[in-house]
PDB file of N, CA and C in Angstrom:
ATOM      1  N   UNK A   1       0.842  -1.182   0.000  1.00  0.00           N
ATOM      2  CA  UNK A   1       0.000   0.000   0.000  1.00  0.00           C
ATOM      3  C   UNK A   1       0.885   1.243   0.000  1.00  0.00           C
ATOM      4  N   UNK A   2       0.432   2.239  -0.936  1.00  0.00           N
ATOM      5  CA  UNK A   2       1.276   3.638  -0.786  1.00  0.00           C
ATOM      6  C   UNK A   2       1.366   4.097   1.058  1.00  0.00           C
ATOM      7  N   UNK A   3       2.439   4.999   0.761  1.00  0.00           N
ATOM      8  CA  UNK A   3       2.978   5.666   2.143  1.00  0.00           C
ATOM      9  C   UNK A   3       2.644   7.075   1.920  1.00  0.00           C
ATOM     10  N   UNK A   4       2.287   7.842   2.308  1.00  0.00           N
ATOM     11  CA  UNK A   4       2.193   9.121   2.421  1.00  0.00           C
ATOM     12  C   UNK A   4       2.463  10.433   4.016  1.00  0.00           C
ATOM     13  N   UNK A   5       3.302  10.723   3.026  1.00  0.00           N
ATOM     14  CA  UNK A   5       4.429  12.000   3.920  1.00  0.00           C
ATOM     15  C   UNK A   5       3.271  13.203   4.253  1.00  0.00           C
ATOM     16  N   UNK A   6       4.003  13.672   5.174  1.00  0.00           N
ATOM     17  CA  UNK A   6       2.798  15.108   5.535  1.00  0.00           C
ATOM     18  C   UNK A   6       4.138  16.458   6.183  1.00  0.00           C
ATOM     19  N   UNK A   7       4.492  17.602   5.597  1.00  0.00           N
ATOM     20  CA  UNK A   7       5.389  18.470   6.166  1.00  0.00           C
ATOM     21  C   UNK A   7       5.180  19.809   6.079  1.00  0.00           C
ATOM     22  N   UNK A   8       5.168  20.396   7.538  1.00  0.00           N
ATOM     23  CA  UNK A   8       4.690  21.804   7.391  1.00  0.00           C
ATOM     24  C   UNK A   8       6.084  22.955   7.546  1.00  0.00           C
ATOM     25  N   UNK A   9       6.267  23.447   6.498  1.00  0.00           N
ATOM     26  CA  UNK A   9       7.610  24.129   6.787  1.00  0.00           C
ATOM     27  C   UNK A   9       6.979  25.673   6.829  1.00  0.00           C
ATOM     28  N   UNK A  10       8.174  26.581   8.008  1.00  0.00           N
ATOM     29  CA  UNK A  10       7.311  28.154   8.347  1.00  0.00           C
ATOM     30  C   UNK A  10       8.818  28.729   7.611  1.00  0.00           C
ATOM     31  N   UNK A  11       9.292  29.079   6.318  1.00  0.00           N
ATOM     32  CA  UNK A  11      10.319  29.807   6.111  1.00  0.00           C
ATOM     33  C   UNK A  11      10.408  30.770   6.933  1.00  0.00           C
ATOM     34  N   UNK A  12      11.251  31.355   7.826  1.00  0.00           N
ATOM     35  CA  UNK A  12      12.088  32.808   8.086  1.00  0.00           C
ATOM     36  C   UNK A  12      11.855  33.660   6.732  1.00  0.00           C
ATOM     37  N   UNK A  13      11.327  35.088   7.200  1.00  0.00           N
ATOM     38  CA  UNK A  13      10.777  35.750   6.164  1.00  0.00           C
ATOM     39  C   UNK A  13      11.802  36.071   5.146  1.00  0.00           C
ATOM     40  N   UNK A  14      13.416  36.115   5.679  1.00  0.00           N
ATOM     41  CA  UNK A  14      14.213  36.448   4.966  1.00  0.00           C
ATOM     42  C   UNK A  14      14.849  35.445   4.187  1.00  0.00           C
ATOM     43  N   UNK A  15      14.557  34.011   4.843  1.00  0.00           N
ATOM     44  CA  UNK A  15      14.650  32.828   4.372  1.00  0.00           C
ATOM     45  C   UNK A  15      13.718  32.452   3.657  1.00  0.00           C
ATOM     46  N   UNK A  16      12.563  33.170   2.723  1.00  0.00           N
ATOM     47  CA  UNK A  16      11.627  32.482   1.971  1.00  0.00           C
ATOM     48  C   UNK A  16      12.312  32.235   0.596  1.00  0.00           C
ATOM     49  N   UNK A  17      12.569  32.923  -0.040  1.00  0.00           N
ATOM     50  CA  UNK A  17      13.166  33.279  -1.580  1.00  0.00           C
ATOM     51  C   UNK A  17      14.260  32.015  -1.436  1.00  0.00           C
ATOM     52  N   UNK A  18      15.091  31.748  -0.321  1.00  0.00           N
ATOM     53  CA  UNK A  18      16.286  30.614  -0.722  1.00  0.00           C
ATOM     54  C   UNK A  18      15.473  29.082  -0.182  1.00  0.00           C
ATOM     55  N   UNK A  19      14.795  29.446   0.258  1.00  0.00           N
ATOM     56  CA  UNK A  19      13.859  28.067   0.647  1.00  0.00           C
ATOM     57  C   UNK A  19      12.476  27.749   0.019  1.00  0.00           C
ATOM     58  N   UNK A  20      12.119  28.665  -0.932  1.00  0.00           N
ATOM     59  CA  UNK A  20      11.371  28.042  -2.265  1.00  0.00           C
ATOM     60  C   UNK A  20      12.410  27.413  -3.740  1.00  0.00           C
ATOM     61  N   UNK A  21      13.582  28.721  -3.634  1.00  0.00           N
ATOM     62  CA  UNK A  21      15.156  28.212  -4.583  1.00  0.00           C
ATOM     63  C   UNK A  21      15.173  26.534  -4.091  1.00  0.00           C
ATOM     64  N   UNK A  22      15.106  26.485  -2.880  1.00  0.00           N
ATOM     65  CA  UNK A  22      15.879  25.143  -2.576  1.00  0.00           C
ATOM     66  C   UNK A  22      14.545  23.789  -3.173  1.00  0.00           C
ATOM     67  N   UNK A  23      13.507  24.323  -3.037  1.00  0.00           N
ATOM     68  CA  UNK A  23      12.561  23.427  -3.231  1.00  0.00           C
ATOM     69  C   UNK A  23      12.520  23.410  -4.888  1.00  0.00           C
ATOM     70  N   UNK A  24      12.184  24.798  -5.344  1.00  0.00           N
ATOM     71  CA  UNK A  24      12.361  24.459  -7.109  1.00  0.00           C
ATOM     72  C   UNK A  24      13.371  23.622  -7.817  1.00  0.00           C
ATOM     73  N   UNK A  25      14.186  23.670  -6.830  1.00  0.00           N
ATOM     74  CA  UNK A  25      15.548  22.351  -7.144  1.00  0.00           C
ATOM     75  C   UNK A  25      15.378  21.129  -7.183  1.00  0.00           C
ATOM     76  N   UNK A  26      14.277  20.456  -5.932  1.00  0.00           N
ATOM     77  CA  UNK A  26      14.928  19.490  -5.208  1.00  0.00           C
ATOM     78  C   UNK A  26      13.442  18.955  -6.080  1.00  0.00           C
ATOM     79  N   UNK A  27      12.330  19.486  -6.191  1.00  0.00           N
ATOM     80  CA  UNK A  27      11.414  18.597  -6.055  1.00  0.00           C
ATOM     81  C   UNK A  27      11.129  17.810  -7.819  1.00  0.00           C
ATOM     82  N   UNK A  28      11.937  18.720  -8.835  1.00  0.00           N
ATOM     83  CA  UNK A  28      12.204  17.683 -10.031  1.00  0.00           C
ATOM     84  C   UNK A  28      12.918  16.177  -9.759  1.00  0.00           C
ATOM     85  N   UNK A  29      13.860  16.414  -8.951  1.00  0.00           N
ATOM     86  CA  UNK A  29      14.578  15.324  -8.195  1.00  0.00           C
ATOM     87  C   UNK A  29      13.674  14.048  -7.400  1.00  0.00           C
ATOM     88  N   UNK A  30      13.059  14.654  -6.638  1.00  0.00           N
ATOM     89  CA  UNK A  30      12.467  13.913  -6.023  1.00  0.00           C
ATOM     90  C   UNK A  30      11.463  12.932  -6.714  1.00  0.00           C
ATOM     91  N   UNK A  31      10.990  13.774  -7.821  1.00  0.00           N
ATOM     92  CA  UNK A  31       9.802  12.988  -8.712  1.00  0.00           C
ATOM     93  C   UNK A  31      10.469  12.082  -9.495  1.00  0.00           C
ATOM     94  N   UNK A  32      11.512  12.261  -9.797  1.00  0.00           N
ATOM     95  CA  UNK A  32      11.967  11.285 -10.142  1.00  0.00           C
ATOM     96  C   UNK A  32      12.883  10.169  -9.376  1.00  0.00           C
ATOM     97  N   UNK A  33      12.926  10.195  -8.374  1.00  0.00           N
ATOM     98  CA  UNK A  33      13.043   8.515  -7.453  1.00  0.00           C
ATOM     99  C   UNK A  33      12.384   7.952  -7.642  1.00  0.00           C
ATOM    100  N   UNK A  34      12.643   6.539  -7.638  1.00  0.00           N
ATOM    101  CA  UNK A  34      11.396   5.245  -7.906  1.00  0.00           C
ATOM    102  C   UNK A  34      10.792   5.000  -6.619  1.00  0.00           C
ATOM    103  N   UNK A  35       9.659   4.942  -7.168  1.00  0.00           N
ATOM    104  CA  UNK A  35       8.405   4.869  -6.088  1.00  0.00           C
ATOM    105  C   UNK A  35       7.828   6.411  -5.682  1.00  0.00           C
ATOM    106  N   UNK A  36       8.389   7.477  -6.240  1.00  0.00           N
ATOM    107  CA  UNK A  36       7.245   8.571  -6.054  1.00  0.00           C
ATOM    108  C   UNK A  36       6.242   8.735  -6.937  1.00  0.00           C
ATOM    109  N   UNK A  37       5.344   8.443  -6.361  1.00  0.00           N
ATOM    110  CA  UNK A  37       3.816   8.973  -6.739  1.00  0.00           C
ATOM    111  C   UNK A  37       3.526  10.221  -6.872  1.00  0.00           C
ATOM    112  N   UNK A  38       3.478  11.337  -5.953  1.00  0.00           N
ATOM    113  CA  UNK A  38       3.384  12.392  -5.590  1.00  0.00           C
ATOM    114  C   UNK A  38       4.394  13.243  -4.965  1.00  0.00           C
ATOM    115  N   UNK A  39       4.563  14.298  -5.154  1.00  0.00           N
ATOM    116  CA  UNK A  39       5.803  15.358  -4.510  1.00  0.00           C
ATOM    117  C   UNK A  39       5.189  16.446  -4.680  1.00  0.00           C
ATOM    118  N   UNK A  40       3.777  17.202  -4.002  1.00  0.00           N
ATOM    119  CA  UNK A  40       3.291  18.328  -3.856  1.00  0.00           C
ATOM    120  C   UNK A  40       3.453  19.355  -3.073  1.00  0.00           C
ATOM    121  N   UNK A  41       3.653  20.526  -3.206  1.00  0.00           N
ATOM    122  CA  UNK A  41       3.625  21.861  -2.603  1.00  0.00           C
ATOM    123  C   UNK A  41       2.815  22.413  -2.393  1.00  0.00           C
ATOM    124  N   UNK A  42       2.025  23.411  -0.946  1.00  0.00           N
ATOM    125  CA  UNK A  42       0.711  23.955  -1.389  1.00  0.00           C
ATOM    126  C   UNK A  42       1.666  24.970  -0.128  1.00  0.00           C
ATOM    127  N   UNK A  43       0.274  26.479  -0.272  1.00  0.00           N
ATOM    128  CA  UNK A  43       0.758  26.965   1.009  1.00  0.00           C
ATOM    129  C   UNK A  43      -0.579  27.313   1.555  1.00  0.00           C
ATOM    130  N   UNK A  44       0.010  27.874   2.771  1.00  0.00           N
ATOM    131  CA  UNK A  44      -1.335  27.638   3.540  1.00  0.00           C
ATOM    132  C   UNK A  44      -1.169  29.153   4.648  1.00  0.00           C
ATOM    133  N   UNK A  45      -1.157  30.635   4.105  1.00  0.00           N
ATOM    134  CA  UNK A  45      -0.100  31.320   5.060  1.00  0.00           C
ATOM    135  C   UNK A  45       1.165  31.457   4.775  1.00  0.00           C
ATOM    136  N   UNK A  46       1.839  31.484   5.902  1.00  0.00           N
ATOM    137  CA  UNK A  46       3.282  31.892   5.188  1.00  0.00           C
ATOM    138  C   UNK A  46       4.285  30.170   5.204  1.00  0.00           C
ATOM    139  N   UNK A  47       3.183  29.626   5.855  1.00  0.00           N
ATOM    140  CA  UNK A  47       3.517  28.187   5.730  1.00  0.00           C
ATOM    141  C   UNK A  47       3.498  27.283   4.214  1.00  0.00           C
ATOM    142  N   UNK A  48       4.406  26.073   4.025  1.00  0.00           N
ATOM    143  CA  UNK A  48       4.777  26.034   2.843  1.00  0.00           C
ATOM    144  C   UNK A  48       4.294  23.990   3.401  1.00  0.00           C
ATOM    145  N   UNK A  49       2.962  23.370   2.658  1.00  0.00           N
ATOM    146  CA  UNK A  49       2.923  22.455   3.202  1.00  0.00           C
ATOM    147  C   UNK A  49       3.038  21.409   1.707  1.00  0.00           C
ATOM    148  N   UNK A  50       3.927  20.376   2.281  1.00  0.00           N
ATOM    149  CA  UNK A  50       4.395  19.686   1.021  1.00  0.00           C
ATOM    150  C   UNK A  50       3.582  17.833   2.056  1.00  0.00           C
ATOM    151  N   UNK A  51       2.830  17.515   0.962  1.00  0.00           N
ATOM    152  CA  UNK A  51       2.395  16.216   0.869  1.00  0.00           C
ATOM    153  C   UNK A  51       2.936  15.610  -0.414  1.00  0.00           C
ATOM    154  N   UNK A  52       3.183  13.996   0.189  1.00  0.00           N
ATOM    155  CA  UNK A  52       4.386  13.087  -0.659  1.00  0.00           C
ATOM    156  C   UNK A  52       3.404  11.773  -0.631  1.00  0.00           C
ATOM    157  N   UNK A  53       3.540  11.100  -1.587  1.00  0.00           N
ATOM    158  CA  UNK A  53       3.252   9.997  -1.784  1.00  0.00           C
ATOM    159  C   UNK A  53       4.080   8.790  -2.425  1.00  0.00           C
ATOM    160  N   UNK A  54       4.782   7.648  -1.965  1.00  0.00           N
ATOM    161  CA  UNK A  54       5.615   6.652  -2.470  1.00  0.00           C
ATOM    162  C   UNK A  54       4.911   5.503  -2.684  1.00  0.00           C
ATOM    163  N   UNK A  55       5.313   4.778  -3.073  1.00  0.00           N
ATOM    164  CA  UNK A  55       4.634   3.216  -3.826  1.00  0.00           C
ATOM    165  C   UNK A  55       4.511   2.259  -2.139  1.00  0.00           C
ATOM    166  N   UNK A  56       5.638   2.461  -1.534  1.00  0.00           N
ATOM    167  CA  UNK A  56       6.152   1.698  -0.294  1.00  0.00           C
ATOM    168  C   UNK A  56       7.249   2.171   0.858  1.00  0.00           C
ATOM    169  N   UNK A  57       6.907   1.852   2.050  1.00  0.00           N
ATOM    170  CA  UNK A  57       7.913   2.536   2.720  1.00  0.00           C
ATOM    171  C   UNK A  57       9.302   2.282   2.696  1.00  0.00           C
ATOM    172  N   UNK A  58       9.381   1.147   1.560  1.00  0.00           N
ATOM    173  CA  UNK A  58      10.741   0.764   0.857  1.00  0.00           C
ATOM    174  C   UNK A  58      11.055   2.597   0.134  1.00  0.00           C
ATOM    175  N   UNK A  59      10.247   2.526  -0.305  1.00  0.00           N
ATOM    176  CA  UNK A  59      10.327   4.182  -1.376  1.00  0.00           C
ATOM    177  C   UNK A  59      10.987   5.256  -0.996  1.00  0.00           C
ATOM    178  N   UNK A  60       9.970   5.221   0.704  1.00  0.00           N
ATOM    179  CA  UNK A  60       9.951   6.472   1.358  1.00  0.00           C
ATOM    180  C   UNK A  60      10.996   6.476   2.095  1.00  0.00           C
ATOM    181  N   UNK A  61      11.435   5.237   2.347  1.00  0.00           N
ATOM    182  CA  UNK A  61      12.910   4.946   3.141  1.00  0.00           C
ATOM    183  C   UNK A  61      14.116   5.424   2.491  1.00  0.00           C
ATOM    184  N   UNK A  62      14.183   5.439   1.133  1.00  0.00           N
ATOM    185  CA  UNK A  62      15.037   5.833   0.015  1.00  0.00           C
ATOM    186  C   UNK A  62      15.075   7.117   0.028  1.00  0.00           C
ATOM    187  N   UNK A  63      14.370   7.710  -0.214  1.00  0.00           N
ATOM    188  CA  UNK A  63      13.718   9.262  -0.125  1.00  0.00           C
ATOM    189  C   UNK A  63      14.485  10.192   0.676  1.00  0.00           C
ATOM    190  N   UNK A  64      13.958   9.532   2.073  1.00  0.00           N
ATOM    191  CA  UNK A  64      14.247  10.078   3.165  1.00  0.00           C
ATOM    192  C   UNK A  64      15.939   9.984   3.553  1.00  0.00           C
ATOM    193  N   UNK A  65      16.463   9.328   3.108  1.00  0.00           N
ATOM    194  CA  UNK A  65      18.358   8.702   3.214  1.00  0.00           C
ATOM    195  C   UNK A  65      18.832   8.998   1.948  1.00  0.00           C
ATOM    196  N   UNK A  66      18.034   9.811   0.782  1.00  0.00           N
ATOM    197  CA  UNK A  66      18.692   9.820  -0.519  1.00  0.00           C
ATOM    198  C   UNK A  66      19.790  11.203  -0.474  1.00  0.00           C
ATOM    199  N   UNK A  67      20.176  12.191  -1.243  1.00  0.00           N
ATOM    200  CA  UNK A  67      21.199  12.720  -1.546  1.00  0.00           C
ATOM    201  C   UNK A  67      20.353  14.000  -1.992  1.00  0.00           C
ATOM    202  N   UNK A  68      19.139  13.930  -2.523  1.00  0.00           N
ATOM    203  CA  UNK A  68      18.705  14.797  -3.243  1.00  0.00           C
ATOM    204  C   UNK A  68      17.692  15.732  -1.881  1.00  0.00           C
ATOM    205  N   UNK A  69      17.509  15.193  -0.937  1.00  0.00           N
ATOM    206  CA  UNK A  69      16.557  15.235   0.534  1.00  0.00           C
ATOM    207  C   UNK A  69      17.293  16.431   1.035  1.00  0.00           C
ATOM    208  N   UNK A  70      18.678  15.587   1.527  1.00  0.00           N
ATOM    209  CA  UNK A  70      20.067  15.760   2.530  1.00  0.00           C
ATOM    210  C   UNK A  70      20.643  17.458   1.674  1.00  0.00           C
ATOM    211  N   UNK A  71      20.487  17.272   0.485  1.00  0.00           N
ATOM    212  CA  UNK A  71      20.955  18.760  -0.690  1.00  0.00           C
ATOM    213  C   UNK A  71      19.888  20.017  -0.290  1.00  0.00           C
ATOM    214  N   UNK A  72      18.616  19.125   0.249  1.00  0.00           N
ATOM    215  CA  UNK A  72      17.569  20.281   0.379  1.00  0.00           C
ATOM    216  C   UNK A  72      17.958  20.877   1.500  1.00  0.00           C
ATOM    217  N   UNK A  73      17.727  20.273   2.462  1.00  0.00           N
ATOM    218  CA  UNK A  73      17.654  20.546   3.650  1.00  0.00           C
ATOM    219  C   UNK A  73      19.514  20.960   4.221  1.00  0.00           C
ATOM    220  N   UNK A  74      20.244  21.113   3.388  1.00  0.00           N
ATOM    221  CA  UNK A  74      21.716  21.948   3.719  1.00  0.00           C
ATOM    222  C   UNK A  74      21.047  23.529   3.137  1.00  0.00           C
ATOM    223  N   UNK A  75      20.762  23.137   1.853  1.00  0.00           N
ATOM    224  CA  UNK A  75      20.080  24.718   1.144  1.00  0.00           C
ATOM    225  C   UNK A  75      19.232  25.157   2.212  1.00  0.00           C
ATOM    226  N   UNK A  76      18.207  24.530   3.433  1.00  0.00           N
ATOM    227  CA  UNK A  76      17.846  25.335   4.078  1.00  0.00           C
ATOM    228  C   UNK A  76      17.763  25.378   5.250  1.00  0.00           C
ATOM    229  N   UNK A  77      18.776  25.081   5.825  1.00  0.00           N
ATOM    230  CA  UNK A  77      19.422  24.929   6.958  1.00  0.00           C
ATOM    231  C   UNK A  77      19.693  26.188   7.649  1.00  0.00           C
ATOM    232  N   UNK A  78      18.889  26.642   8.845  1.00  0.00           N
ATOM    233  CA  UNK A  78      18.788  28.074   9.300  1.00  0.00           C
ATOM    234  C   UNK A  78      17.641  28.966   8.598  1.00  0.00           C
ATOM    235  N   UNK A  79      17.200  28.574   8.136  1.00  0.00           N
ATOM    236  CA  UNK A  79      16.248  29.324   7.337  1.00  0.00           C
ATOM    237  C   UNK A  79      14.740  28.501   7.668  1.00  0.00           C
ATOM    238  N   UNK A  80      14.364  27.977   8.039  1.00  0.00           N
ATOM    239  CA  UNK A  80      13.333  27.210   7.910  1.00  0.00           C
ATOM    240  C   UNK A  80      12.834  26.528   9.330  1.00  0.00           C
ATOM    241  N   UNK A  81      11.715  26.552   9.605  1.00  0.00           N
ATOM    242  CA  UNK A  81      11.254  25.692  10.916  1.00  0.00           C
ATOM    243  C   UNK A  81      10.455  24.491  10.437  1.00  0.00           C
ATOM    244  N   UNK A  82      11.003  23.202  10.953  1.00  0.00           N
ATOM    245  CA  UNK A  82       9.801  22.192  10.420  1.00  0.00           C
ATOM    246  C   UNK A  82       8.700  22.250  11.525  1.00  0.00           C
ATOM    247  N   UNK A  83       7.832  22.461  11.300  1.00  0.00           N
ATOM    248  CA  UNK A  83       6.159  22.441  12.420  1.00  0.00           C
ATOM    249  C   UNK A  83       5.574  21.211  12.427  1.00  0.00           C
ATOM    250  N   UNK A  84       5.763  20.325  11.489  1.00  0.00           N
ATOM    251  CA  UNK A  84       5.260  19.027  11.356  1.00  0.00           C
ATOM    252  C   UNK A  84       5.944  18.391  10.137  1.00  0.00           C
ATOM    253  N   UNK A  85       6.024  16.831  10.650  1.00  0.00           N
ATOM    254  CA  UNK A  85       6.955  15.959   9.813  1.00  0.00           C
ATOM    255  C   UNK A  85       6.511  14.360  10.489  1.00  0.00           C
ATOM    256  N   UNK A  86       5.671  14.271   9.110  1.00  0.00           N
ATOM    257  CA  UNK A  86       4.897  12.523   9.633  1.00  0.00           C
ATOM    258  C   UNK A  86       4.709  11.554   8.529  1.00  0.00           C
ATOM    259  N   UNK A  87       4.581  10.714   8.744  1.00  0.00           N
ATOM    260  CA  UNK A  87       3.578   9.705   7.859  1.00  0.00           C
ATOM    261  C   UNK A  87       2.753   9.113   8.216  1.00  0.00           C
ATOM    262  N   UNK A  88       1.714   9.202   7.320  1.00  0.00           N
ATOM    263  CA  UNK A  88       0.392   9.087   7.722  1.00  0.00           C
ATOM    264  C   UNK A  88      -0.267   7.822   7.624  1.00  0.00           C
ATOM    265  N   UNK A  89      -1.289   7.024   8.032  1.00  0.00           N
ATOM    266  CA  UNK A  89      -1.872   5.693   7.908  1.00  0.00           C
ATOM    267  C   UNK A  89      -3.360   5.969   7.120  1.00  0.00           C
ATOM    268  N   UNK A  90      -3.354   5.662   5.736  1.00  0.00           N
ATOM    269  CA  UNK A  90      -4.566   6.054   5.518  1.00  0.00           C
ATOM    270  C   UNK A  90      -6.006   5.071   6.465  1.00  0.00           C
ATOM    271  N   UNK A  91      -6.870   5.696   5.931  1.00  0.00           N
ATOM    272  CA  UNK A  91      -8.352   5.262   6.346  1.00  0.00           C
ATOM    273  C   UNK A  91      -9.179   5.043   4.812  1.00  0.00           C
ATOM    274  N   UNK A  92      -8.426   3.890   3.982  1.00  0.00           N
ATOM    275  CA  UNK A  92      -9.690   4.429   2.718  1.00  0.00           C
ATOM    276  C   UNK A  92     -11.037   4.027   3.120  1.00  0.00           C
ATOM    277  N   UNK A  93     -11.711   4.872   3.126  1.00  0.00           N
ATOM    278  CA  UNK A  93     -13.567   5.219   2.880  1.00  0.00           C
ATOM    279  C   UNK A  93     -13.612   5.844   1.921  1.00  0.00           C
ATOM    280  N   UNK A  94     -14.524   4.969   1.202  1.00  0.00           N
ATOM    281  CA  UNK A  94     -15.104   5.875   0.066  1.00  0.00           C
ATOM    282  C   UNK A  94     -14.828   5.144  -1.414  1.00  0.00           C
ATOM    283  N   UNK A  95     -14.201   4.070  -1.285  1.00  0.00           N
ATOM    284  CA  UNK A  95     -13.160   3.553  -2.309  1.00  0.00           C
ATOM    285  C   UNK A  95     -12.226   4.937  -3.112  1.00  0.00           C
ATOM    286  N   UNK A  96     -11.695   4.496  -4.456  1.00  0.00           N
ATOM    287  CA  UNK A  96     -10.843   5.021  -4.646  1.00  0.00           C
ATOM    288  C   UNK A  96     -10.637   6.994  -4.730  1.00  0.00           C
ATOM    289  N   UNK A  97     -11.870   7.353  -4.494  1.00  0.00           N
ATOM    290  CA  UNK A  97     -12.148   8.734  -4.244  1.00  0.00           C
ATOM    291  C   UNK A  97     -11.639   9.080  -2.646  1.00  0.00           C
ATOM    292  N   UNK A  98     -11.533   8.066  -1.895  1.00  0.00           N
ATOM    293  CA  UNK A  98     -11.073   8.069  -0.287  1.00  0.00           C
ATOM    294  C   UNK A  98      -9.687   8.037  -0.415  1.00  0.00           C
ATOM    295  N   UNK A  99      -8.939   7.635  -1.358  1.00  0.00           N
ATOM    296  CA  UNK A  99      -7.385   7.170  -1.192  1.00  0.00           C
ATOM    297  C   UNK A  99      -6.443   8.026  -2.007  1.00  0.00           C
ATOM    298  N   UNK A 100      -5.696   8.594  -1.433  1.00  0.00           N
ATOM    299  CA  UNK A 100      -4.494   9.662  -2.152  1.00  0.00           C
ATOM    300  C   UNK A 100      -3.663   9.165  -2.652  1.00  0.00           C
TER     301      UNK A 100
END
């Protein structure tokens, strides 16, 4: 069953511009690891919330220990607060209209 990531990042106001840079980088990268499904950005405020989706937590295990992650998160290192950082257990209801 897919795995799905959940991350709420609050850029430092002066840290926004190098911590969207760092994301316009990373997240071509990311879509292309095997087993991503999804690598979305939304904001919500000055908050920057990125939901992920992998094939398996084989995927997400990769992901998370890969090179392209570790590149982001040096680019925004001091600049950025993580507020939330999970993975989630779905509940499908609904059949496939319930499942991300």
């Amino acid at each position: 069953m897919a795995v799905i990531g959940l991350a709420v990042l609050l850029p430092s106001a002066e840290g926004r511009d190098a911590v969207m840079k760092a994301l316009r980088d990373a997240v071509p990268k990311f879509h292309a690891e095997a087993g991503c499904e999804l690598y979305a950005l939304h904001e919500s405020g000055d908050e920057i919330v990125i939901i992920e989706k992998f094939t398996d937590t084989a995927s997400l295990d990769l992901h998370a220990s890969g090179e392209a992650l570790k590149a982001m998160r040096r680019a925004m290192k001091g600049l950025v607060e993580v507020k939330r950082s999970e993975v989630l257990n779905p509940l499908p209801i609904g059949g496939d209209a319930g499942v991300l």
